[in-house]
C-alpha atoms as a PDB file:
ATOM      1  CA  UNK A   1      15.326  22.206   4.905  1.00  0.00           C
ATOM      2  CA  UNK A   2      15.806  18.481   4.785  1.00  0.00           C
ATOM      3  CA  UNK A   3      13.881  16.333   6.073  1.00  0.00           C
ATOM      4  CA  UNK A   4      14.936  12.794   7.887  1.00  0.00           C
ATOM      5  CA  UNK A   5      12.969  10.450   7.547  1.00  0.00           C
ATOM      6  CA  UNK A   6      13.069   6.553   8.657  1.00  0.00           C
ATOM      7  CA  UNK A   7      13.294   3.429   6.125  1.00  0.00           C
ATOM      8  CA  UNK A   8       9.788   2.691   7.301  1.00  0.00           C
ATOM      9  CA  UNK A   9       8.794   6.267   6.712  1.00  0.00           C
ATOM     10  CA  UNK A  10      10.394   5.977   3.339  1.00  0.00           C
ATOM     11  CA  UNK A  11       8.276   2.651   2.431  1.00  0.00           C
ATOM     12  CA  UNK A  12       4.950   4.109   3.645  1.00  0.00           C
ATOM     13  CA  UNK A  13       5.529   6.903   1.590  1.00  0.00           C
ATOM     14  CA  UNK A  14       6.242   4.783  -1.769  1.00  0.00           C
ATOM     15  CA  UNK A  15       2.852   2.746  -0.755  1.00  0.00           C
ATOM     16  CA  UNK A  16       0.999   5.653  -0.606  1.00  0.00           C
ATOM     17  CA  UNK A  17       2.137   6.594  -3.926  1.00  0.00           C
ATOM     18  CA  UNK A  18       1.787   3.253  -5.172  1.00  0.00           C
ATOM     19  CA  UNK A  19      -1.787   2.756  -4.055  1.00  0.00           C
ATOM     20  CA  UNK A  20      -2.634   6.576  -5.202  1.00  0.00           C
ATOM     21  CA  UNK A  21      -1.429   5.724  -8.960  1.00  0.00           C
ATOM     22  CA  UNK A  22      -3.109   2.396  -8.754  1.00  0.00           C
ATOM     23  CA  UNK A  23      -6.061   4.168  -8.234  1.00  0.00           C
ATOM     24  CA  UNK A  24      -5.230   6.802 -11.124  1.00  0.00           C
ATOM     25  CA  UNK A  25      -5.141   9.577  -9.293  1.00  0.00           C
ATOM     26  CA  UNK A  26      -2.471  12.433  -9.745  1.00  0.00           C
ATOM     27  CA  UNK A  27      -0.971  14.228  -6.370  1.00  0.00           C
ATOM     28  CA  UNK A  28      -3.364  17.106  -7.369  1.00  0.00           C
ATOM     29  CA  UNK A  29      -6.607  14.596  -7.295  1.00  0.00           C
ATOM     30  CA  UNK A  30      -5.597  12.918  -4.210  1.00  0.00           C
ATOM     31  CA  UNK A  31      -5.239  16.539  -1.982  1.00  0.00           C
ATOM     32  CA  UNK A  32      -8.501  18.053  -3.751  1.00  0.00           C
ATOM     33  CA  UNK A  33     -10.303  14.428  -2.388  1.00  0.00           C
ATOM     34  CA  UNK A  34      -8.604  15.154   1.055  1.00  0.00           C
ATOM     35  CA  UNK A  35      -8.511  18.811   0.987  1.00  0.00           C
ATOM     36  CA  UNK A  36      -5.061  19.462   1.195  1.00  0.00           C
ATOM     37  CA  UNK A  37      -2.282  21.061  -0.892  1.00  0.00           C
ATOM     38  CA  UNK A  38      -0.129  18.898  -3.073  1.00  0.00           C
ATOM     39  CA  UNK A  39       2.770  19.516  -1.181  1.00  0.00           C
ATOM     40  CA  UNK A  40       1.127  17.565   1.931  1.00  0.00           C
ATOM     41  CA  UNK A  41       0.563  14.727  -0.563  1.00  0.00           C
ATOM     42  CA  UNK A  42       4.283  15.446  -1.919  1.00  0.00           C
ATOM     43  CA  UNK A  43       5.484  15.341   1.809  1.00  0.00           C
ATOM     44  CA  UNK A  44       3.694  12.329   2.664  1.00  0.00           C
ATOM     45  CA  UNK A  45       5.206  10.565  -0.349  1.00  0.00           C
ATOM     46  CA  UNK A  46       8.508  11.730   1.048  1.00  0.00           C
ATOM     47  CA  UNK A  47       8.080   9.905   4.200  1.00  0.00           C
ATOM     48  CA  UNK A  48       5.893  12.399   6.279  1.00  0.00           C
ATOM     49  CA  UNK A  49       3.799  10.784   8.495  1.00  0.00           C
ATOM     50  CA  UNK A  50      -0.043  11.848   7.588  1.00  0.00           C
ATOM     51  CA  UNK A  51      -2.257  13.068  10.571  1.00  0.00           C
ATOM     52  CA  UNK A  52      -4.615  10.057  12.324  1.00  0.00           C
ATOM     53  CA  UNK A  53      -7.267  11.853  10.709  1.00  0.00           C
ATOM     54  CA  UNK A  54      -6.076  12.672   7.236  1.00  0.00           C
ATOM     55  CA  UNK A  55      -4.177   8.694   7.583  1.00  0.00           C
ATOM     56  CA  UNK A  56      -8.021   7.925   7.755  1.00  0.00           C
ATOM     57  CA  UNK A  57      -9.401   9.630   4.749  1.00  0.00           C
ATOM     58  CA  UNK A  58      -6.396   8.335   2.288  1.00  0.00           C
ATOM     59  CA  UNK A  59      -6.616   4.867   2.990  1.00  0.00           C
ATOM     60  CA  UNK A  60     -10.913   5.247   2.459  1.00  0.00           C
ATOM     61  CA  UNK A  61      -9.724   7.102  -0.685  1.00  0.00           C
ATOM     62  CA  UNK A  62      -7.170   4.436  -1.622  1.00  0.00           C
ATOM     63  CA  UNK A  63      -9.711   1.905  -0.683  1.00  0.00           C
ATOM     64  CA  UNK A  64      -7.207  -0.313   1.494  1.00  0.00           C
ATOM     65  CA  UNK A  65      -7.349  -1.267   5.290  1.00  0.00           C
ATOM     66  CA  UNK A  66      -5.471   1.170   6.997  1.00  0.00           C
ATOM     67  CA  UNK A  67      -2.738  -1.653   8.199  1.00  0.00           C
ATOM     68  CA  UNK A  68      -1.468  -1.778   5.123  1.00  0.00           C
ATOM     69  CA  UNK A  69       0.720   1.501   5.547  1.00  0.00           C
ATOM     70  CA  UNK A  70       1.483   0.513   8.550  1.00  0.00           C
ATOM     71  CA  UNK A  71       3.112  -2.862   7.478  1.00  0.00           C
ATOM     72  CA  UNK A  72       6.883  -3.739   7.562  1.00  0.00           C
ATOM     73  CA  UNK A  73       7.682  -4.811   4.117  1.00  0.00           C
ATOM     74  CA  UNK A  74      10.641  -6.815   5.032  1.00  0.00           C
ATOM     75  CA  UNK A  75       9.068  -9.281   6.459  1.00  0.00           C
ATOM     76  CA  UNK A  76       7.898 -11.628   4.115  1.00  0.00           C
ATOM     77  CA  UNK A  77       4.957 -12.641   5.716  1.00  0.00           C
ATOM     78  CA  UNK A  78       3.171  -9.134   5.430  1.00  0.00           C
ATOM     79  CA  UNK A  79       4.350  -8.827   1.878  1.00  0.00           C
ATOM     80  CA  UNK A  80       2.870 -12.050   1.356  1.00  0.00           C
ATOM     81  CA  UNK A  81      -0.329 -10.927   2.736  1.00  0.00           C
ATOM     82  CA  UNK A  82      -0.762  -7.825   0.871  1.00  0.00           C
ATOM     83  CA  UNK A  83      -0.172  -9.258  -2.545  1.00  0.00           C
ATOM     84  CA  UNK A  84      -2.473 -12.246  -1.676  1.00  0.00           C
ATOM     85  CA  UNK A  85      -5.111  -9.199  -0.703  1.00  0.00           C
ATOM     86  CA  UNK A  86      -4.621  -7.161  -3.923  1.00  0.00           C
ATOM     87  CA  UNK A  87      -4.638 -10.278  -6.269  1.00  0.00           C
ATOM     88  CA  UNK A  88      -8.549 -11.302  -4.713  1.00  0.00           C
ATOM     89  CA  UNK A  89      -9.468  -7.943  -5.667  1.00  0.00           C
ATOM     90  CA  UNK A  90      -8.566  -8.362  -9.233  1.00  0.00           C
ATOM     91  CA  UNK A  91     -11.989 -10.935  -9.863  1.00  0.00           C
ATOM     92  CA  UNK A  92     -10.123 -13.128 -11.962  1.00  0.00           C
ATOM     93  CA  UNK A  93     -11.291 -16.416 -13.068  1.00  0.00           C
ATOM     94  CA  UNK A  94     -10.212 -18.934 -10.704  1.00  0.00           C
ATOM     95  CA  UNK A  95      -8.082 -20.915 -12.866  1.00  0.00           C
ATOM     96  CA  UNK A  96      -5.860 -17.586 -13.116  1.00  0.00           C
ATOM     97  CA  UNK A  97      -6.186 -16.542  -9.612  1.00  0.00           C
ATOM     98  CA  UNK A  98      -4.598 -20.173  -8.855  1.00  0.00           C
ATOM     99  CA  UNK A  99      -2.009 -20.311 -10.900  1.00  0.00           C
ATOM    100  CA  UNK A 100      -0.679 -16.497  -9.695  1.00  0.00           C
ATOM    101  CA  UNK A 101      -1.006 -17.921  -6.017  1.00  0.00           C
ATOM    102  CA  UNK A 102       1.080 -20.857  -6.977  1.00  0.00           C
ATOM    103  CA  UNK A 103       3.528 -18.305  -8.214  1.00  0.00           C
ATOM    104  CA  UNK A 104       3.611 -16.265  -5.227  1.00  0.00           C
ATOM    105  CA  UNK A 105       3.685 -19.324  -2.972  1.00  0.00           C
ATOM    106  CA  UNK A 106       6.903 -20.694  -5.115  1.00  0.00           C
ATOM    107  CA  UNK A 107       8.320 -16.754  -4.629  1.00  0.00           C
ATOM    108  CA  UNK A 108       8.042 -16.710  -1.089  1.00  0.00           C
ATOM    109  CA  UNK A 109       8.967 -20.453  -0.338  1.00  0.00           C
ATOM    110  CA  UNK A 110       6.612 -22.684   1.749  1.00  0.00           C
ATOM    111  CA  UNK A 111       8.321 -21.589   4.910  1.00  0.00           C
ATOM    112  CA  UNK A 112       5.865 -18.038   4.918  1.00  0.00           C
ATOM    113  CA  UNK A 113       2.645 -19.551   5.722  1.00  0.00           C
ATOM    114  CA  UNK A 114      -0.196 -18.633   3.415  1.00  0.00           C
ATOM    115  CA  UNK A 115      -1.807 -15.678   4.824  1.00  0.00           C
ATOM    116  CA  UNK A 116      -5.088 -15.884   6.626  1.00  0.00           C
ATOM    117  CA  UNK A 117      -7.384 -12.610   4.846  1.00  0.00           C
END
């Protein structure tokens, strides 16, 4: 059976995959960690929404606010944000950690403000 998902299903989904490799953790790791099967993590990936409580546990395992998987994308502002977040976690020297803000800034045009973190 199919499943029909939303585009913002669909994007939360690829985050939590995202955020899961980032963390380098297989589907298998992530559902032993939650204490679920693989195919929850598979569905989830798919676009399946994840219980309050299990949404909960995986961003604590993920080690990002839970906001973030709730975030439309699209809008460059929130985008913005989140790579601004991730970047500051990175401890790089701050001649580095200027010049990739620069970069984003010039990427997303001065018209996004500068998020506020």
């Amino acid at each position: 059976m199919e499943h029909l998902y939303t585009a913002d299903d669909k994007k939360r989904g690829k985050l939590i995959r995202y955020y899961r490799i980032k963390q380098g953790l297989t589907q298998a790791d992530l559902a032993r960690k939650l204490g679920v099967s693989v195919n929850t993590v598979w569905d989830w990936e798919q676009g399946r929404k994840p219980s309050v409580k299990h949404l909960h546990q995986l961003c604590q395992v993920l080690q990002i606010p839970q906001e973030w998987l709730e975030l439309d994308l699209a809008d460059p502002c929130n985008a913005k944000k989140i790579q601004f977040a991730l970047l500051r976690r990175l401890n790089l020297s701050p001649e580095t950690q200027q010049i990739l803000e620069e970069a984003i800034n010039q990427y997303y045009g001065e018209e996004v403000p500068l998020p506020k973190i």
